[in-house]
N, C-alpha and C. Protein backbone atom coordinates (compact mmCIF):
# COMPACT_ATOMS: atom_id res chain seq x y z
N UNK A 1 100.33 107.58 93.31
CA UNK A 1 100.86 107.24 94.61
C UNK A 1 101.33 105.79 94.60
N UNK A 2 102.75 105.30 95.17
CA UNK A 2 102.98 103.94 94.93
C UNK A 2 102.37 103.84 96.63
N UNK A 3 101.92 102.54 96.17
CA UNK A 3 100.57 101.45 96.86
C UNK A 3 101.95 100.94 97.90
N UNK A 4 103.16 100.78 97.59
CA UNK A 4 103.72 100.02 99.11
C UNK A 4 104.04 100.91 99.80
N UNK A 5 104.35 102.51 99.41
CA UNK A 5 104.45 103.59 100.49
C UNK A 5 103.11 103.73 101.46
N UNK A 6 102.22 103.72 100.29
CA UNK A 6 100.46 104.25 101.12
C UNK A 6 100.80 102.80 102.25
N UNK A 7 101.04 101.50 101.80
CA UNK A 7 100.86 100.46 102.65
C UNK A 7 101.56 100.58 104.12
N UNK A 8 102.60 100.67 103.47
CA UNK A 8 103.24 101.48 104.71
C UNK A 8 103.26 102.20 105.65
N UNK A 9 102.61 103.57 105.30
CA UNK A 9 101.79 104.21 105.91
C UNK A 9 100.72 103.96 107.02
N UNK A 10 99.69 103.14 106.35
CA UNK A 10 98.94 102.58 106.93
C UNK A 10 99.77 101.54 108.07
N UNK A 11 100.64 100.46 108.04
CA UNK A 11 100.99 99.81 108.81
C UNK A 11 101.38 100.89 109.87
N UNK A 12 101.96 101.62 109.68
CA UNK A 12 102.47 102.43 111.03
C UNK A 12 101.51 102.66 111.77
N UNK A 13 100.43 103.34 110.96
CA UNK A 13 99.36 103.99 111.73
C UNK A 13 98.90 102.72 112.61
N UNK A 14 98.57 101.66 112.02
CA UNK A 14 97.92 100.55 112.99
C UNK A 14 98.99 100.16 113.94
N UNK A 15 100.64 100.04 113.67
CA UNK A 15 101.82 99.92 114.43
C UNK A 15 101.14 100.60 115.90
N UNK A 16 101.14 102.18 115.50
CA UNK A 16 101.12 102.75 116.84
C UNK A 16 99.84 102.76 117.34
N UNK A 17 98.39 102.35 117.21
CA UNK A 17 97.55 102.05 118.44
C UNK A 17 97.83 100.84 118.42
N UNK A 18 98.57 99.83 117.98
CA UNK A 18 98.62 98.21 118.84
C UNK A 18 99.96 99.01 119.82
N UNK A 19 101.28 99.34 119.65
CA UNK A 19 102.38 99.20 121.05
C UNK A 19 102.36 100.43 120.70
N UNK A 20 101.88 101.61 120.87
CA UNK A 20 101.64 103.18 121.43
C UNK A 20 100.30 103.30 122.19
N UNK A 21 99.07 102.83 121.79
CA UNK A 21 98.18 102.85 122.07
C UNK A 21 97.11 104.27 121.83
N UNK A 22 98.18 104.56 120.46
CA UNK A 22 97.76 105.01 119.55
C UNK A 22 98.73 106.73 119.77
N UNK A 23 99.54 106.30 120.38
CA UNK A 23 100.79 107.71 120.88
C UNK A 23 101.83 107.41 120.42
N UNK A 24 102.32 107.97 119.87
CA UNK A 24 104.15 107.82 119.04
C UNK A 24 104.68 109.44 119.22
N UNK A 25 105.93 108.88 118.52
CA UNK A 25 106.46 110.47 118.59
C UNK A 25 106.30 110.60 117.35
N UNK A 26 105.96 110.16 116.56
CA UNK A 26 105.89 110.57 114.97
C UNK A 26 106.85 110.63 114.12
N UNK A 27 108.46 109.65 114.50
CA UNK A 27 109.31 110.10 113.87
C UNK A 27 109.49 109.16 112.35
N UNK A 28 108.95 107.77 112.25
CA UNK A 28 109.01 106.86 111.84
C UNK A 28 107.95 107.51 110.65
N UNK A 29 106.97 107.48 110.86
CA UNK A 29 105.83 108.36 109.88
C UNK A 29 106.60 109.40 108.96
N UNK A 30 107.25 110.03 109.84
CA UNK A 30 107.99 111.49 109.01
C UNK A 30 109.13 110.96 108.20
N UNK A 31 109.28 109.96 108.76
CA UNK A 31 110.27 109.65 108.11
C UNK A 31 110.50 108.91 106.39
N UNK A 32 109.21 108.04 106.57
CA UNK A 32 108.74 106.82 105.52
C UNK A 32 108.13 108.40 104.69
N UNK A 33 107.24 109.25 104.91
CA UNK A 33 107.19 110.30 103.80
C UNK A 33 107.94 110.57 103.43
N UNK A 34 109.18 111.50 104.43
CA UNK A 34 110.22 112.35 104.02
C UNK A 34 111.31 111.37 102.63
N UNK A 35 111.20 110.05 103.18
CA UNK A 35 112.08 109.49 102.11
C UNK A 35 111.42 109.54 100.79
N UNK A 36 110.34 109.23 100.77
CA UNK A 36 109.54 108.96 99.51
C UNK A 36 109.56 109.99 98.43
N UNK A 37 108.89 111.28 99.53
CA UNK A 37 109.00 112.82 98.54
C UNK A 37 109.85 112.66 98.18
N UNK A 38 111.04 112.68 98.55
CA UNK A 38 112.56 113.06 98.43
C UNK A 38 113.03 112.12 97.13
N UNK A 39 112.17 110.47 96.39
CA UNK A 39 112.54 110.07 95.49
C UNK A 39 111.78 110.74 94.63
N UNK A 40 110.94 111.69 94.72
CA UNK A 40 109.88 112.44 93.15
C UNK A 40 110.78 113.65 93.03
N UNK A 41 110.12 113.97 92.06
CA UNK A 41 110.24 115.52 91.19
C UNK A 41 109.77 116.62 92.34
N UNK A 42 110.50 117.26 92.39
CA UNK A 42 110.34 118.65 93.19
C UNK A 42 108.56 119.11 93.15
N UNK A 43 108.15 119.22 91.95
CA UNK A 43 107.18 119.79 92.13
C UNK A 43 105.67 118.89 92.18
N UNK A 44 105.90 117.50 92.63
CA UNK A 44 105.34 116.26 92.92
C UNK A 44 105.56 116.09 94.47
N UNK A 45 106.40 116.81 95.19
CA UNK A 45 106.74 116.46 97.06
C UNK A 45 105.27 117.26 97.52
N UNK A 46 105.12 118.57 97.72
CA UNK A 46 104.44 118.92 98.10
C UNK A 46 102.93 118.50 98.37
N UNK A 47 102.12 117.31 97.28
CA UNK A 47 101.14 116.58 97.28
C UNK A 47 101.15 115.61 97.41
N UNK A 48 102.37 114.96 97.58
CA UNK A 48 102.26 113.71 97.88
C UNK A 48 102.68 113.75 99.47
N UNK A 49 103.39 114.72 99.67
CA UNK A 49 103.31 114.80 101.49
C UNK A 49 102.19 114.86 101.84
N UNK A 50 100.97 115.77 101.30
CA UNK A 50 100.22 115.65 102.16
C UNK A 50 99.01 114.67 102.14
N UNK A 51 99.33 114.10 100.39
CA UNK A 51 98.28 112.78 100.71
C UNK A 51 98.47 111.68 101.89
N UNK A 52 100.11 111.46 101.41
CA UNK A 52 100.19 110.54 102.77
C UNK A 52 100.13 110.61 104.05
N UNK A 53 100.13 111.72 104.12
CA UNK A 53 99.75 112.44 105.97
C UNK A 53 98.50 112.44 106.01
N UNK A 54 97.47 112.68 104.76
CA UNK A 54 95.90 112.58 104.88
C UNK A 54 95.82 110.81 105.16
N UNK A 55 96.15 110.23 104.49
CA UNK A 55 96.08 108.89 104.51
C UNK A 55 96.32 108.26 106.16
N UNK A 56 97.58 109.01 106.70
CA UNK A 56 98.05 108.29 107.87
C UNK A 56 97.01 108.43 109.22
N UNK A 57 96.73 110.09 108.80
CA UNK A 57 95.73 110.41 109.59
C UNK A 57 94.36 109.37 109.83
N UNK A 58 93.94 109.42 108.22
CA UNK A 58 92.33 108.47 107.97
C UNK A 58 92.34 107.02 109.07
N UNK A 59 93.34 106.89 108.04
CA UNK A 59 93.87 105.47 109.22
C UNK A 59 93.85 105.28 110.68
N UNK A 60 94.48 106.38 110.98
CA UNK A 60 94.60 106.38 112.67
C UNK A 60 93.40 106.72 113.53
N UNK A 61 92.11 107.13 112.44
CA UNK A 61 91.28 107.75 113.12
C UNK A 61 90.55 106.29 113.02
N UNK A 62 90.18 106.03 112.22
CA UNK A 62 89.73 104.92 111.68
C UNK A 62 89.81 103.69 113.03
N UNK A 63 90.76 103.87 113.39
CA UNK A 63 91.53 102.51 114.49
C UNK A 63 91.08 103.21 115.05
N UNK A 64 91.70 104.44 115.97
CA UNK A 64 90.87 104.51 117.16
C UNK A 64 89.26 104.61 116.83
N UNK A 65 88.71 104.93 116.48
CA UNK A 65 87.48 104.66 116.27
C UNK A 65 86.83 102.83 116.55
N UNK A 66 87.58 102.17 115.57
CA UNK A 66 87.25 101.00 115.76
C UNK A 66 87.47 100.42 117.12
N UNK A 67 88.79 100.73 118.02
CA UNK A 67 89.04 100.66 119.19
C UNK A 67 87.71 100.58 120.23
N UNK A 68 87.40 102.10 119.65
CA UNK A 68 86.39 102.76 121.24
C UNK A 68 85.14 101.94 121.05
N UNK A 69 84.64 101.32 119.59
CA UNK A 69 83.38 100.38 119.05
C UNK A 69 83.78 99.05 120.49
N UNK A 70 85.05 98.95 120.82
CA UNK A 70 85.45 97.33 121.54
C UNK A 70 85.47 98.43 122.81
N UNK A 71 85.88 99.09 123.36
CA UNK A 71 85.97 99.65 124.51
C UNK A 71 85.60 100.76 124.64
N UNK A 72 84.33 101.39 124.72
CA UNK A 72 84.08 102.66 124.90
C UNK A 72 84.40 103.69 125.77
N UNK A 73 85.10 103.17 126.63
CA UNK A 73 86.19 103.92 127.74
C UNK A 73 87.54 104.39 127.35
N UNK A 74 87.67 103.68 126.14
CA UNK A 74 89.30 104.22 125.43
C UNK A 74 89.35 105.26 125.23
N UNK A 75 90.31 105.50 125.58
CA UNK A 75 90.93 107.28 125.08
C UNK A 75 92.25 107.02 124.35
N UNK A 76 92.81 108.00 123.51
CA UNK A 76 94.25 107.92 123.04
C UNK A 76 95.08 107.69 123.85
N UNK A 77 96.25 106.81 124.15
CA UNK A 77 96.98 106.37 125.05
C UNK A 77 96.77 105.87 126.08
N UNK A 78 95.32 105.15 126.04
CA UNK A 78 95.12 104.46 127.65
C UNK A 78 95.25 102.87 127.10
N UNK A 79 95.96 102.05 127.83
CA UNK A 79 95.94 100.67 127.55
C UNK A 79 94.64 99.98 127.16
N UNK A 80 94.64 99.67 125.90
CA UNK A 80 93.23 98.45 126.08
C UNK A 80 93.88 96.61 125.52
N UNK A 81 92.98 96.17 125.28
CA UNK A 81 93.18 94.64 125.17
C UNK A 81 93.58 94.94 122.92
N UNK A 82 94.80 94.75 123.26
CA UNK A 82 95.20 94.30 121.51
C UNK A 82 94.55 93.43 120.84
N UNK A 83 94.08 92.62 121.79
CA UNK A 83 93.66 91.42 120.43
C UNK A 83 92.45 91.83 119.97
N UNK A 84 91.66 93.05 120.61
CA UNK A 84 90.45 93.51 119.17
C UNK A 84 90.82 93.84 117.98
N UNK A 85 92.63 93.92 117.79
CA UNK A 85 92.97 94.44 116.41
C UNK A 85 92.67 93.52 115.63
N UNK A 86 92.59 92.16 115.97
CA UNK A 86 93.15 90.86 115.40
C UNK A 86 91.98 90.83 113.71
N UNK A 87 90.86 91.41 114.41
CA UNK A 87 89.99 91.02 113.00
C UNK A 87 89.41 92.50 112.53
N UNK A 88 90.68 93.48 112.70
CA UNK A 88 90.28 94.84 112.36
C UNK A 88 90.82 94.87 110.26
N UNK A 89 90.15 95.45 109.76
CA UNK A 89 90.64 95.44 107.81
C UNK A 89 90.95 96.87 107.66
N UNK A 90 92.11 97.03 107.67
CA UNK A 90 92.63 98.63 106.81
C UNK A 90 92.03 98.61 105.63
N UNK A 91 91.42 100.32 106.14
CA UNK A 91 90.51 100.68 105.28
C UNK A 91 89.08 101.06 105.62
N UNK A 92 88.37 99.67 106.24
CA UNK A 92 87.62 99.34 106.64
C UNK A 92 86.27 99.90 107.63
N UNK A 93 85.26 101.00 107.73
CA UNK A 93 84.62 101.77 108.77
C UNK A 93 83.70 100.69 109.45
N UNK A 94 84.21 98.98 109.68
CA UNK A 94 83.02 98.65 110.06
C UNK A 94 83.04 97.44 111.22
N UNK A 95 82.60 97.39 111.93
CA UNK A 95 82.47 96.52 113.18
C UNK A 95 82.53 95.20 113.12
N UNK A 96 83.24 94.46 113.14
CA UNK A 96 83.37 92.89 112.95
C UNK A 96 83.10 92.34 114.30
């Protein structure tokens, strides 16, 4: 897997709970895969779509998770205060 697609990935995912608040339409995501598969071997798309959709997912859960640790009232798409992202680490399952 090249490491600046996965990076990528990941930035989106954190993109959309800082200005979605963790709601997008998903086109930007589909998109940064769809290009990527589309530079491998035919029979290399199929697993690498879905690592990076496993990946985007981990991520997104990950944030909101870390989110609701700062606001336990958060739900997906309800406004909270951004700057708990500020000392959040992709990757990371842990409470700073």
């Amino acid at each position: 897997m090249d490491e600046n697609v996965a990076q990528q990935v990941r930035q989106i995912a954190f993109d959309h709970i800082k200005n979605g608040y963790g709601v997008s339409d998903g086109e930007d995501i589909s998109q940064v895969i769809r290009n990527y598969t589309m530079s491998l071997l035919p029979e290399q798309r199929l697993s690498a779509s879905w690592t990076l959709n496993e990946l985007f997912h981990s991520e997104a859960i990950r944030l909101g998770e870390y989110v609701h640790q700062h606001d336990p009232d958060w739900d997906w798409g309800k406004p909270f205060d951004t700057s708990i992202l500020n000392s959040y680490q992709q990757g990371m399952d842990i409470l700073i």
